[in-house]
PDB file of N, CA and C in Angstrom:
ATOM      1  N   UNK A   1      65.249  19.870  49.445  1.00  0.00           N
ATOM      2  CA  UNK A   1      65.472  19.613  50.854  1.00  0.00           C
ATOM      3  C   UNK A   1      66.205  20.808  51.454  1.00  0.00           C
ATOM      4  N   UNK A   2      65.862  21.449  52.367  1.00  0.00           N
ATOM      5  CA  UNK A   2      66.202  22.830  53.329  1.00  0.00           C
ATOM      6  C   UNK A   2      67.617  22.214  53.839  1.00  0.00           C
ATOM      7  N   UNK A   3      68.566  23.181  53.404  1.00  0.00           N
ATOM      8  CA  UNK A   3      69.871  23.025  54.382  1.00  0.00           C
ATOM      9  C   UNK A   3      69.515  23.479  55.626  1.00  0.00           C
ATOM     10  N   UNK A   4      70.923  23.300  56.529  1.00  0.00           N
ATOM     11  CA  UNK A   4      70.453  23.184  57.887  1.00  0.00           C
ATOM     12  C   UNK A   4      71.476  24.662  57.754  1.00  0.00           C
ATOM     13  N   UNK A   5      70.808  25.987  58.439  1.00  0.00           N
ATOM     14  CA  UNK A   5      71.795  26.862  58.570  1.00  0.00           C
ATOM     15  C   UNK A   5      72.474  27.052  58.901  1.00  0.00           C
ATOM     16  N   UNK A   6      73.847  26.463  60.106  1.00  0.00           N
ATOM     17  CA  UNK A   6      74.708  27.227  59.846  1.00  0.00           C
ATOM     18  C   UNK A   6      75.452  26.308  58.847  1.00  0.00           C
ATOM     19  N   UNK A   7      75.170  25.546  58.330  1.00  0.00           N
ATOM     20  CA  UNK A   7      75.930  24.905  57.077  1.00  0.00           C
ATOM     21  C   UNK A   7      75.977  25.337  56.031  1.00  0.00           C
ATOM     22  N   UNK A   8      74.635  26.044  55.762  1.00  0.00           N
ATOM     23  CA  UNK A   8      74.522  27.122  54.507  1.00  0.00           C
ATOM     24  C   UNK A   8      75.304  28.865  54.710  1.00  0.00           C
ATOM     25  N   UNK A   9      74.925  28.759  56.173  1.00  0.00           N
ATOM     26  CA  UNK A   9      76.048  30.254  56.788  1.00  0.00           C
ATOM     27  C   UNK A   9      77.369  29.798  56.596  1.00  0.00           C
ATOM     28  N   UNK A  10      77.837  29.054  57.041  1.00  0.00           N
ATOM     29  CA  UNK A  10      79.378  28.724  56.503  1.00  0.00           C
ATOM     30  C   UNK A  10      79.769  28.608  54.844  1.00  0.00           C
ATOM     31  N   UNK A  11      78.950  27.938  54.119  1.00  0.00           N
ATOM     32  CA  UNK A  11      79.744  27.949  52.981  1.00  0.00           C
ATOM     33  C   UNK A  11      79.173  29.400  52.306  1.00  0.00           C
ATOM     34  N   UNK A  12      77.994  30.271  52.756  1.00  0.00           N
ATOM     35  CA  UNK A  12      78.341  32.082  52.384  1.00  0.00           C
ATOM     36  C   UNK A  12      79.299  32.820  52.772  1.00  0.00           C
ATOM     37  N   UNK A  13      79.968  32.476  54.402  1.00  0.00           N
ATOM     38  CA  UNK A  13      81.048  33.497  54.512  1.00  0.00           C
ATOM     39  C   UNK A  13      82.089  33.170  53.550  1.00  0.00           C
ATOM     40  N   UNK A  14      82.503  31.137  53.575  1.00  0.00           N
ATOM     41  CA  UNK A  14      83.390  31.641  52.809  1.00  0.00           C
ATOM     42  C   UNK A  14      83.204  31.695  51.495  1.00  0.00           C
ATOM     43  N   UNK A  15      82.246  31.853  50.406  1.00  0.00           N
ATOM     44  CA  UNK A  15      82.367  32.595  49.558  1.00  0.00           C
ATOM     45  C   UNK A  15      82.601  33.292  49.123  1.00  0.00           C
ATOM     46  N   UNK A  16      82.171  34.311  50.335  1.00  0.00           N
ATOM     47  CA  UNK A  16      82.470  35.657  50.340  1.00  0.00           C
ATOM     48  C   UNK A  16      83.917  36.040  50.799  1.00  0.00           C
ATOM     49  N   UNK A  17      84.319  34.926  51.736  1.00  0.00           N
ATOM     50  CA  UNK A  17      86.092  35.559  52.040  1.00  0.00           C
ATOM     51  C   UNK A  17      86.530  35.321  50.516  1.00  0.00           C
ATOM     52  N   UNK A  18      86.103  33.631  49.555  1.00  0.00           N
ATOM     53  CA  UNK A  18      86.675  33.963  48.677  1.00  0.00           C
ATOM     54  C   UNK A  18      86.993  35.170  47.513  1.00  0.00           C
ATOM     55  N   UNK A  19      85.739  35.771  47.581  1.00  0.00           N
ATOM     56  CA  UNK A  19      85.387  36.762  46.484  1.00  0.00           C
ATOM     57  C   UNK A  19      86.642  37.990  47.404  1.00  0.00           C
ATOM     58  N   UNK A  20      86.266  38.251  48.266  1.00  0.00           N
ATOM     59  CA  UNK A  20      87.450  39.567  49.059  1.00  0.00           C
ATOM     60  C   UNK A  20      88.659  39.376  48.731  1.00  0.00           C
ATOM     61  N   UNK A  21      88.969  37.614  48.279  1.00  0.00           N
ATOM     62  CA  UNK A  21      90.528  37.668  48.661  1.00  0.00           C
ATOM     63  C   UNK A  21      90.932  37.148  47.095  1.00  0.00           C
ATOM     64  N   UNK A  22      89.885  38.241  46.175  1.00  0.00           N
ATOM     65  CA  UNK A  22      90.675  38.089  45.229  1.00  0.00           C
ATOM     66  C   UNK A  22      90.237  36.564  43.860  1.00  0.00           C
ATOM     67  N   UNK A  23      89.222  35.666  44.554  1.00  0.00           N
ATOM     68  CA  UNK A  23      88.820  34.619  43.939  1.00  0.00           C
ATOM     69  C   UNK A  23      88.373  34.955  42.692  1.00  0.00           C
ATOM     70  N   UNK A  24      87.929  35.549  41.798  1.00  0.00           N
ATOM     71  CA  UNK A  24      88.054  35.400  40.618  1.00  0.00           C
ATOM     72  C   UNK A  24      88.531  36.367  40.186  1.00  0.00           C
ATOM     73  N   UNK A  25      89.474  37.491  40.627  1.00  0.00           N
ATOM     74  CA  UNK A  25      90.292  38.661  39.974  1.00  0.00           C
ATOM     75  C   UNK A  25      91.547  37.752  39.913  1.00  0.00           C
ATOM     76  N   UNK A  26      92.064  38.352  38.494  1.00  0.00           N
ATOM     77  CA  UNK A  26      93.735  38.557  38.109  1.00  0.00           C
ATOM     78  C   UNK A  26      93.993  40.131  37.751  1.00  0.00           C
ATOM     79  N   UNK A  27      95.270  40.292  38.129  1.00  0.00           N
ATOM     80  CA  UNK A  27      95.790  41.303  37.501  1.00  0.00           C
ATOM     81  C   UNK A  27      94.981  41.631  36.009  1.00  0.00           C
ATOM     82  N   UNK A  28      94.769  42.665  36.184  1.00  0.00           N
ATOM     83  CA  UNK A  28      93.657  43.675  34.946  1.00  0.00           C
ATOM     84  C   UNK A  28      92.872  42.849  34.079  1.00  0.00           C
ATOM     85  N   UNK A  29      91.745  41.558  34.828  1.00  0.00           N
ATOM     86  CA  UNK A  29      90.540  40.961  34.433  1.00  0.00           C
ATOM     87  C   UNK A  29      90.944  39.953  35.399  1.00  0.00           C
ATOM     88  N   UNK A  30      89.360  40.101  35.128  1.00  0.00           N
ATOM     89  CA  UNK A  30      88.144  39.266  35.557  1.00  0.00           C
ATOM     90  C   UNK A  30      88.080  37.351  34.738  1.00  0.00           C
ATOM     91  N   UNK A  31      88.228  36.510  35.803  1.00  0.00           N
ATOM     92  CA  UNK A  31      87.865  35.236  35.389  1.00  0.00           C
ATOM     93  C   UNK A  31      86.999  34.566  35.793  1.00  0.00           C
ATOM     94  N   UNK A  32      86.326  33.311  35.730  1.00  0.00           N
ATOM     95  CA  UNK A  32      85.756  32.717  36.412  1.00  0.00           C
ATOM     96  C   UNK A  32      83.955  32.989  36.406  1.00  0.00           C
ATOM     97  N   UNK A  33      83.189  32.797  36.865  1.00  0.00           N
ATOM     98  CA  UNK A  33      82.000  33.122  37.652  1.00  0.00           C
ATOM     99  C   UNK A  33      81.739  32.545  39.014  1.00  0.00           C
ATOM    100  N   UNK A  34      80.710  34.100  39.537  1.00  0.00           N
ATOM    101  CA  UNK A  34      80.618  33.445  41.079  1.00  0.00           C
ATOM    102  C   UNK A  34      79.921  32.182  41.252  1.00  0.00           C
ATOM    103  N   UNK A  35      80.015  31.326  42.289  1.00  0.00           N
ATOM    104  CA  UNK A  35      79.635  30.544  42.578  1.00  0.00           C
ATOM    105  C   UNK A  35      79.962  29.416  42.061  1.00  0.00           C
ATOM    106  N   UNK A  36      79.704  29.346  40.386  1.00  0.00           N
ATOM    107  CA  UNK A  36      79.824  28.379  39.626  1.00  0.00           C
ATOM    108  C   UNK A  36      81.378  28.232  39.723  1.00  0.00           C
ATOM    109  N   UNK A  37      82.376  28.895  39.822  1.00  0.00           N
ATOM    110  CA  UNK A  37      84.098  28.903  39.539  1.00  0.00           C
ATOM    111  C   UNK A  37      84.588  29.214  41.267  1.00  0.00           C
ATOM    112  N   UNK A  38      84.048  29.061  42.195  1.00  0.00           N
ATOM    113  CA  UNK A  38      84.722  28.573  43.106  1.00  0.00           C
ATOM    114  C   UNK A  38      84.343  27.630  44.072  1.00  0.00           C
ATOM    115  N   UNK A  39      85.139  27.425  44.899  1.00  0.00           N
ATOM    116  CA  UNK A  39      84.992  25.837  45.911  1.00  0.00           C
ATOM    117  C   UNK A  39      83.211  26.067  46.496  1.00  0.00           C
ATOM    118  N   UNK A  40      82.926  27.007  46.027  1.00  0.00           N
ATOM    119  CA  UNK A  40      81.457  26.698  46.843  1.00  0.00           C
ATOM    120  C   UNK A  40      80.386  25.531  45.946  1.00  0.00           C
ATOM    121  N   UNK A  41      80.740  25.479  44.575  1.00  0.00           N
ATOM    122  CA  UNK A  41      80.350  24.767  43.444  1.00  0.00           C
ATOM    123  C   UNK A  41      80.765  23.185  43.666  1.00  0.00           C
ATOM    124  N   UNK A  42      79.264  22.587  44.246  1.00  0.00           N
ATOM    125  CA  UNK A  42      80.051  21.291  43.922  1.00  0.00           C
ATOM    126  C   UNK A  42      80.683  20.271  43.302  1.00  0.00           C
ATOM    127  N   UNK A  43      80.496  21.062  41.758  1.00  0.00           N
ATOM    128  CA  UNK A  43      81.466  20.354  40.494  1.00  0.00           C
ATOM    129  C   UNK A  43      82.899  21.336  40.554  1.00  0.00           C
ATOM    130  N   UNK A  44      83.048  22.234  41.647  1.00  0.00           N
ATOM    131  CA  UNK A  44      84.523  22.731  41.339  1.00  0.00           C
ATOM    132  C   UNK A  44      85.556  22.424  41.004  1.00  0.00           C
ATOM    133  N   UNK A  45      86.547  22.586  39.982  1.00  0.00           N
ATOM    134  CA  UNK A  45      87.675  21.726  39.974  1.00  0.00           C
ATOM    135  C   UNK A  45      87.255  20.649  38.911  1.00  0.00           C
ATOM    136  N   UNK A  46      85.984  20.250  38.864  1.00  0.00           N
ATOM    137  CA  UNK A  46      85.966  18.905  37.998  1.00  0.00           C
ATOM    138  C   UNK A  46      85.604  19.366  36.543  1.00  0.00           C
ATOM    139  N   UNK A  47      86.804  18.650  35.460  1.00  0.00           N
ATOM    140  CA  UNK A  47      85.977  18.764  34.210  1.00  0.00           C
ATOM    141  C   UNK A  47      84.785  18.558  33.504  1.00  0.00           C
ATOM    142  N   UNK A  48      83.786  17.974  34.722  1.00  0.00           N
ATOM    143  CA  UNK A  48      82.837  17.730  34.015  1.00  0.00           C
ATOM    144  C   UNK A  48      82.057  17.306  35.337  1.00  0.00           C
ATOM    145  N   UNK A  49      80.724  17.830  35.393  1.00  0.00           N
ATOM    146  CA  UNK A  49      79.810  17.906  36.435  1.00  0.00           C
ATOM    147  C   UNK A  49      79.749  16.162  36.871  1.00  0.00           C
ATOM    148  N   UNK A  50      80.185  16.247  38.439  1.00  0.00           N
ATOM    149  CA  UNK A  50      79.760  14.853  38.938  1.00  0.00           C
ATOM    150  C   UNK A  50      78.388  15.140  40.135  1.00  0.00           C
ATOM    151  N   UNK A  51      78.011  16.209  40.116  1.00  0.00           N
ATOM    152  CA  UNK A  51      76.727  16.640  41.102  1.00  0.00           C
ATOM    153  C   UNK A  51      76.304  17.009  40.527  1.00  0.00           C
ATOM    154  N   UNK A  52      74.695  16.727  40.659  1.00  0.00           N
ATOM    155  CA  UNK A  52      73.736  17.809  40.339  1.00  0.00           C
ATOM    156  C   UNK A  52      73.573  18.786  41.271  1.00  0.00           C
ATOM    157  N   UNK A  53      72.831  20.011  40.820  1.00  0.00           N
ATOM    158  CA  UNK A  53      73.176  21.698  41.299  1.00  0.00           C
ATOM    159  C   UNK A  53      71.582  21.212  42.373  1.00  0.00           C
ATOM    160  N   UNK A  54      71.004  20.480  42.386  1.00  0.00           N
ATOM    161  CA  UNK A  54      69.923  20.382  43.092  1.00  0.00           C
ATOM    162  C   UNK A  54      70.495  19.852  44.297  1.00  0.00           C
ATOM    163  N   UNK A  55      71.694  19.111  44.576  1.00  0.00           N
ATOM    164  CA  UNK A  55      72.251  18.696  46.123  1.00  0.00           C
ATOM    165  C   UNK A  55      73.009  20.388  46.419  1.00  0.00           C
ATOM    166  N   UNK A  56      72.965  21.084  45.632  1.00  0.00           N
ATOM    167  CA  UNK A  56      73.672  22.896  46.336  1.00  0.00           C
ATOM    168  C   UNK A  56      72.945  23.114  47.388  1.00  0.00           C
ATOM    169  N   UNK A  57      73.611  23.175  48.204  1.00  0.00           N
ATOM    170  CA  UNK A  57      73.037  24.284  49.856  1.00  0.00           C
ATOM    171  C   UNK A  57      72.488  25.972  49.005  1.00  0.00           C
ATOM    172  N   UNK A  58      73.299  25.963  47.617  1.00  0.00           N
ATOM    173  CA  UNK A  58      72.310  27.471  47.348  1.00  0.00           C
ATOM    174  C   UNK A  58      71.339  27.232  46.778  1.00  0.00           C
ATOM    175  N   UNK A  59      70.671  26.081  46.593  1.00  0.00           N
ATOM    176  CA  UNK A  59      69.598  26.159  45.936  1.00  0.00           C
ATOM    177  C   UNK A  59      67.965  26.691  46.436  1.00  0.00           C
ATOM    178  N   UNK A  60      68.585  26.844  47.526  1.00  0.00           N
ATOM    179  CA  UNK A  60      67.089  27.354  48.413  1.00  0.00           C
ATOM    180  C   UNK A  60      66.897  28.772  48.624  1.00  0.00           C
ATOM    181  N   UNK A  61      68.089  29.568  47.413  1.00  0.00           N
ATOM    182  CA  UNK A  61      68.113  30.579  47.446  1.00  0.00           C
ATOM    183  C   UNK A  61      67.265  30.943  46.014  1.00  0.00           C
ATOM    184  N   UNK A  62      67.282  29.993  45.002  1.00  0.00           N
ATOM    185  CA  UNK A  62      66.858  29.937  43.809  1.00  0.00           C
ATOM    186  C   UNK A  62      65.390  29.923  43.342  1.00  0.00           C
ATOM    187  N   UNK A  63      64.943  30.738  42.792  1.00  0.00           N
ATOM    188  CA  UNK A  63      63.456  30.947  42.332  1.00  0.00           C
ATOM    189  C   UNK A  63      63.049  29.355  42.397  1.00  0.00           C
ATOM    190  N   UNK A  64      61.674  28.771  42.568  1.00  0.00           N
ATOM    191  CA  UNK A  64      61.900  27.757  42.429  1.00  0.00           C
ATOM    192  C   UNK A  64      61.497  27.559  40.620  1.00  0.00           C
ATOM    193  N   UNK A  65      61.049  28.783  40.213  1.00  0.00           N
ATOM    194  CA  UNK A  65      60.873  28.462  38.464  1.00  0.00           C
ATOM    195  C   UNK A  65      62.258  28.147  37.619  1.00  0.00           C
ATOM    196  N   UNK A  66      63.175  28.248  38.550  1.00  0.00           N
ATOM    197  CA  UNK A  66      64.745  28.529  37.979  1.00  0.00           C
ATOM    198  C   UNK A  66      65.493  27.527  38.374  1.00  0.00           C
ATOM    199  N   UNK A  67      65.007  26.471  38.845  1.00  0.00           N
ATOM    200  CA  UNK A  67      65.766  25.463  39.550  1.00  0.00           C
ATOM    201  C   UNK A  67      66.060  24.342  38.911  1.00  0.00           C
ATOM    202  N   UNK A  68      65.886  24.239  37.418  1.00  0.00           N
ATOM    203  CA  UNK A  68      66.263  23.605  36.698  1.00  0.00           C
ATOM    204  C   UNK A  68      66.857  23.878  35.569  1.00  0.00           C
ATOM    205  N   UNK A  69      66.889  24.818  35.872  1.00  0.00           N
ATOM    206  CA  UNK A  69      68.029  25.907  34.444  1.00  0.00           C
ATOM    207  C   UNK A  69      69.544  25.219  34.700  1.00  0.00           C
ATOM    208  N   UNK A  70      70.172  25.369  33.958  1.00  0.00           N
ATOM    209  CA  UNK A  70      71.624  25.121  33.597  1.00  0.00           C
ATOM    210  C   UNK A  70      72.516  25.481  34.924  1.00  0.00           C
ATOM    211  N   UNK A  71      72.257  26.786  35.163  1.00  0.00           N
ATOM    212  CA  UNK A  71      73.077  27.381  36.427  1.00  0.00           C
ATOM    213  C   UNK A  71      71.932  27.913  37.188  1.00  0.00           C
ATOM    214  N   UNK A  72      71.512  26.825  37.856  1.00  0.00           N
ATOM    215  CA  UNK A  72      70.610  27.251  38.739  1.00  0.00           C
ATOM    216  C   UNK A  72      71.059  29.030  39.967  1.00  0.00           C
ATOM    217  N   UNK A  73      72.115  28.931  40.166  1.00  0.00           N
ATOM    218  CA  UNK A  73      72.634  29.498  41.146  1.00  0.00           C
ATOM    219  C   UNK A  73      72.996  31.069  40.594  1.00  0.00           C
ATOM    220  N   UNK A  74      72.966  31.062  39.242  1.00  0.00           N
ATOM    221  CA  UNK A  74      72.821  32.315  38.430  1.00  0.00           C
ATOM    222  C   UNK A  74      71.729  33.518  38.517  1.00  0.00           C
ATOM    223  N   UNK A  75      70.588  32.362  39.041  1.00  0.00           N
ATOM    224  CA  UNK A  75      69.660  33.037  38.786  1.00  0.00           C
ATOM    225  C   UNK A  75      69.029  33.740  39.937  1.00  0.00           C
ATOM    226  N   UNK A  76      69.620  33.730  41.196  1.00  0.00           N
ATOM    227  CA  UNK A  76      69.952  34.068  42.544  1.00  0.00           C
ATOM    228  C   UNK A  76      69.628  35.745  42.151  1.00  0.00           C
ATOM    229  N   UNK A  77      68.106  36.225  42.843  1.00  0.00           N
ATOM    230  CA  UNK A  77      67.877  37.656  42.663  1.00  0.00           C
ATOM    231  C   UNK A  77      69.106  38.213  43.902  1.00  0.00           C
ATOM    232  N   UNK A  78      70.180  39.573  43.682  1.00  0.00           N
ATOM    233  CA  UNK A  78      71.075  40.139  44.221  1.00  0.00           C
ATOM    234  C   UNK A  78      70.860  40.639  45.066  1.00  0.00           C
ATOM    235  N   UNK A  79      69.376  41.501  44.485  1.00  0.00           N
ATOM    236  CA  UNK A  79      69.268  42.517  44.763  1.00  0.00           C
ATOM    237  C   UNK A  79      67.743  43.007  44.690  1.00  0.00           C
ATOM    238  N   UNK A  80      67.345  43.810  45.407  1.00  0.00           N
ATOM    239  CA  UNK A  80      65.965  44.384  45.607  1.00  0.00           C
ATOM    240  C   UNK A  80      64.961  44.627  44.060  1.00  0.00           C
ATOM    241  N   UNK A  81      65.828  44.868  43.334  1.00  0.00           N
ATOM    242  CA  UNK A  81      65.155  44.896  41.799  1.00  0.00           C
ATOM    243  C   UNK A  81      64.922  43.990  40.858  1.00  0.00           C
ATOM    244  N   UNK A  82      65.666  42.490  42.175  1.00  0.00           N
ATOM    245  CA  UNK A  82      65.865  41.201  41.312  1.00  0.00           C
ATOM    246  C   UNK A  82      67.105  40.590  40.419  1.00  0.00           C
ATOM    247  N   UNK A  83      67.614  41.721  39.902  1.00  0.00           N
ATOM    248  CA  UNK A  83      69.264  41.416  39.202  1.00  0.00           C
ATOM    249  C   UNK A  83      69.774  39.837  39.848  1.00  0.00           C
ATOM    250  N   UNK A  84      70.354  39.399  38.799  1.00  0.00           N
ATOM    251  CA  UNK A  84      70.656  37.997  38.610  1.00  0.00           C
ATOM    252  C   UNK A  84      71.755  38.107  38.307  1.00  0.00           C
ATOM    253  N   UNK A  85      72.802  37.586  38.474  1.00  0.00           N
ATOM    254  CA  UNK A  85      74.072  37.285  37.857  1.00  0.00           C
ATOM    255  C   UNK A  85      73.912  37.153  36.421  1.00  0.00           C
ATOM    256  N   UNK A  86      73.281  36.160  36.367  1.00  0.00           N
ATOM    257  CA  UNK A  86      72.988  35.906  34.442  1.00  0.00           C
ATOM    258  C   UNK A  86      72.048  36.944  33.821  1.00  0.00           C
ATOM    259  N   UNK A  87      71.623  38.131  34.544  1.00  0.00           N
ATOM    260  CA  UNK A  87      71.198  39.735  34.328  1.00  0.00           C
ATOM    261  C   UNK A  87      72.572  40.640  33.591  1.00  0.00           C
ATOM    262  N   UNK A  88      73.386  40.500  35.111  1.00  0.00           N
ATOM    263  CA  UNK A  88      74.341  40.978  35.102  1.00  0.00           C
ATOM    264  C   UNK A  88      75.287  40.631  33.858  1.00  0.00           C
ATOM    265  N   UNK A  89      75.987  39.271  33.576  1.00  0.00           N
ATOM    266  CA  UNK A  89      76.799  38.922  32.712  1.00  0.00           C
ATOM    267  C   UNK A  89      76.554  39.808  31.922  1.00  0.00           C
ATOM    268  N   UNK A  90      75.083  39.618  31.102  1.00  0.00           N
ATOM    269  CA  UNK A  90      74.592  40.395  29.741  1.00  0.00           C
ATOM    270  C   UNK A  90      75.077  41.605  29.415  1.00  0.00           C
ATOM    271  N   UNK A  91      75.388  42.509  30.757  1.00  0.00           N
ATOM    272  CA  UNK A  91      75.756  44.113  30.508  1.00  0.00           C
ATOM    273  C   UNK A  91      77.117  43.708  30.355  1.00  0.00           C
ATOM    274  N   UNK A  92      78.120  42.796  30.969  1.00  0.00           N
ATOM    275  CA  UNK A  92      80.001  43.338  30.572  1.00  0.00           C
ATOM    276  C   UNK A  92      80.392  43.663  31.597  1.00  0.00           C
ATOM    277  N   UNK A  93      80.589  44.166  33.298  1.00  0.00           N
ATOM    278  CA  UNK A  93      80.726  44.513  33.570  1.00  0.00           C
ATOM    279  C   UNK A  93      80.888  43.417  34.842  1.00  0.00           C
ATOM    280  N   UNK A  94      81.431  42.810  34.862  1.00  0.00           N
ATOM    281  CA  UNK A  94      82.676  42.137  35.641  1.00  0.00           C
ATOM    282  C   UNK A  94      82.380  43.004  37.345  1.00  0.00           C
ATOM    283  N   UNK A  95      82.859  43.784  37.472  1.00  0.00           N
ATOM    284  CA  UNK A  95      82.918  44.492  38.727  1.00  0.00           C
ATOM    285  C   UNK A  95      81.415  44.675  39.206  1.00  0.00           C
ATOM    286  N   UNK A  96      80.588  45.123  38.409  1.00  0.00           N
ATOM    287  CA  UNK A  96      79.447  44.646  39.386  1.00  0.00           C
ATOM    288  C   UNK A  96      78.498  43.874  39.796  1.00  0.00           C
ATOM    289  N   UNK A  97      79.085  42.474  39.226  1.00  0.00           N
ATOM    290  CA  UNK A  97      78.413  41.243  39.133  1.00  0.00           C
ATOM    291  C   UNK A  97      79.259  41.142  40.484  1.00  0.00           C
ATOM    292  N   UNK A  98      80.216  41.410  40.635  1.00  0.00           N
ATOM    293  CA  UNK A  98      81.032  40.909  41.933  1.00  0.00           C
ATOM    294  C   UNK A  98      80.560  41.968  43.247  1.00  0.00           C
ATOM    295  N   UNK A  99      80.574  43.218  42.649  1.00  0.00           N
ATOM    296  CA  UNK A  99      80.138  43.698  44.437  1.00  0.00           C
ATOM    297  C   UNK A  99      78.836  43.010  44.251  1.00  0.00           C
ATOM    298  N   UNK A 100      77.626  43.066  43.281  1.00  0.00           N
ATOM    299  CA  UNK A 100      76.118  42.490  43.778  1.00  0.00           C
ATOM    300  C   UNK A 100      76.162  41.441  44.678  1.00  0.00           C
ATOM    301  N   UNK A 101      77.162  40.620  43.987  1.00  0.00           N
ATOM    302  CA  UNK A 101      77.104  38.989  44.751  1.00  0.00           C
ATOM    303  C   UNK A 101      77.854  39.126  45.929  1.00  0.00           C
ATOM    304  N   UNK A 102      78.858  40.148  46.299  1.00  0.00           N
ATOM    305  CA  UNK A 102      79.189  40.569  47.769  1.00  0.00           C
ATOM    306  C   UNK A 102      78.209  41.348  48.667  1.00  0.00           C
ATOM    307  N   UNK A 103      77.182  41.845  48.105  1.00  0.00           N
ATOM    308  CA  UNK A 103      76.487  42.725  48.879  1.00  0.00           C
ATOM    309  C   UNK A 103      75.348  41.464  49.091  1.00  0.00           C
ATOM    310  N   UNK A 104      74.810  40.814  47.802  1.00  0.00           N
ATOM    311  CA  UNK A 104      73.997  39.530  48.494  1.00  0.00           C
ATOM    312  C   UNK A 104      74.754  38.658  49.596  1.00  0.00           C
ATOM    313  N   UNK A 105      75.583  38.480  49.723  1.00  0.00           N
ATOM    314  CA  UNK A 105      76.408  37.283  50.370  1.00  0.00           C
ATOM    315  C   UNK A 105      76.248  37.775  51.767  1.00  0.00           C
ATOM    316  N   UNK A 106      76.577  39.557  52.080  1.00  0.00           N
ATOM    317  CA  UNK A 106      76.719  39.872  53.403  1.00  0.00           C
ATOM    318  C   UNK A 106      74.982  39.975  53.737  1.00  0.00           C
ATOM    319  N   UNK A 107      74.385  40.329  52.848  1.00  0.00           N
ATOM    320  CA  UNK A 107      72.809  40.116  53.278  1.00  0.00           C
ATOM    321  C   UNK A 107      72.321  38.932  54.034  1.00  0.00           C
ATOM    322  N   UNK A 108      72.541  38.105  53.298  1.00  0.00           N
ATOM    323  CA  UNK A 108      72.410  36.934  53.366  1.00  0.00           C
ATOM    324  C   UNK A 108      72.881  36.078  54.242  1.00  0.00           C
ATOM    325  N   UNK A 109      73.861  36.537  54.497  1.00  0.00           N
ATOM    326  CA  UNK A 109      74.836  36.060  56.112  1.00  0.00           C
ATOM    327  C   UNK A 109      73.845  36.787  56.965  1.00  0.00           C
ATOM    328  N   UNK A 110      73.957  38.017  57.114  1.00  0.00           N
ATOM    329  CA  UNK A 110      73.106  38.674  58.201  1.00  0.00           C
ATOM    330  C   UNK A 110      72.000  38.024  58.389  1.00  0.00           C
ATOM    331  N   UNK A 111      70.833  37.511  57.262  1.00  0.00           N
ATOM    332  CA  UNK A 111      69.566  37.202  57.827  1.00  0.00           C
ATOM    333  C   UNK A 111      69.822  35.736  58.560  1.00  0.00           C
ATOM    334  N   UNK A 112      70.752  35.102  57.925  1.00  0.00           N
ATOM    335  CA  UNK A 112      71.012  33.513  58.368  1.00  0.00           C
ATOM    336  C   UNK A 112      71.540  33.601  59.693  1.00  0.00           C
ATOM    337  N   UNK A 113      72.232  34.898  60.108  1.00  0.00           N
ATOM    338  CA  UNK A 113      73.117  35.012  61.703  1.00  0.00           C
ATOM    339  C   UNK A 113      71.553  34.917  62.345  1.00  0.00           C
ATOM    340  N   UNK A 114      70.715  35.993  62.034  1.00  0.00           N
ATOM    341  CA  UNK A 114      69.520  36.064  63.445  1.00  0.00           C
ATOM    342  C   UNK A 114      69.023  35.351  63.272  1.00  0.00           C
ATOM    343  N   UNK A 115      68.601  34.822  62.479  1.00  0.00           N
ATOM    344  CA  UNK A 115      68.051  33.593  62.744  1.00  0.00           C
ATOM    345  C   UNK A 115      68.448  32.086  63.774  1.00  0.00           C
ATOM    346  N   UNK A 116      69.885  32.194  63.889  1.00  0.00           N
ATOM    347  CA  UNK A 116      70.235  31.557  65.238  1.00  0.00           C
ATOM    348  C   UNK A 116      70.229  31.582  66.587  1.00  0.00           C
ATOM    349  N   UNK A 117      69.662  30.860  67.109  1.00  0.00           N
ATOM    350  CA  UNK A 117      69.187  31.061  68.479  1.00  0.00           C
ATOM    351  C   UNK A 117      70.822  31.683  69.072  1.00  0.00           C
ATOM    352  N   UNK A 118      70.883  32.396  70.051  1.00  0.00           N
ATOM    353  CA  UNK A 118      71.664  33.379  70.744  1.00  0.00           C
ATOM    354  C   UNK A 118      72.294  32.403  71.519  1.00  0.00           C
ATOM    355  N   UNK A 119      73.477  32.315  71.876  1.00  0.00           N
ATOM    356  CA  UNK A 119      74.527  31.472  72.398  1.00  0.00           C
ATOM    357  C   UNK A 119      74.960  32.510  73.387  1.00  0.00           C
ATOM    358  N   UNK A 120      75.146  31.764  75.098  1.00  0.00           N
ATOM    359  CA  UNK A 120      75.206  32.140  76.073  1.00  0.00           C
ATOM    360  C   UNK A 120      76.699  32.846  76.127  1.00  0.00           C
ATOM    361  N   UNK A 121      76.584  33.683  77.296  1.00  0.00           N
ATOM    362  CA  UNK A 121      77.973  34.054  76.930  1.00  0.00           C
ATOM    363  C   UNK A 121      78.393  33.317  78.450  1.00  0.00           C
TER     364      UNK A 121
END
């Protein structure tokens, strides 16, 4: 079922404020994963999944061959070459699993902004 956009535009910005302000950095490492480890996840916080990832507003971002994988939301192409988070994990490299998923997030905001009809001034 298609989220309604700006409901899906709201919970990308703040993803993305979360990721800026530090949401899965500590002092010298990396915790967490995107999406899945912050409030945008609707099992966040819970020890143990009380949603399925198929009620996610990101799921309409998700291949639909991938939409029943474990972490559906992993599998979220970043980037023009396709890179996946669960691409990414594989290499180690913490920092650019996080700008990809910041550079998707502001993409992704952008196409979801024009797409709203223009509000009068």
């Amino acid at each position: 079922m298609p989220t309604e956009t700006p409901n899906v535009l709201q919970i990308l910005k703040s993803e993305l404020e979360f990721i800026e302000y530090g949401g899965y950095s500590f002092p010298n490492r990396w915790e967490g994963t995107p999406f899945a480890d912050s409030p945008t996840c609707l099992n966040y916080g819970y020890p143990y999944r009380v949603a399925s990832c198929s009620e996610c507003p990101l799921m309409e971002f998700v291949p639909e061959s991938k939409r029943s994988s474990a972490m559906p939301c992993h599998h979220i192409p970043l980037d023009s070459s396709g890179r996946t988070i669960e691409d990414m994990e594989k290499m180690g490299r913490p920092e650019d699993i996080q700008e990809a998923v910041k550079g998707w997030l502001r993409q992704a905001i952008h196409r979801l902004e024009a797409k709203l009809p223009a509000t009068p001034a």
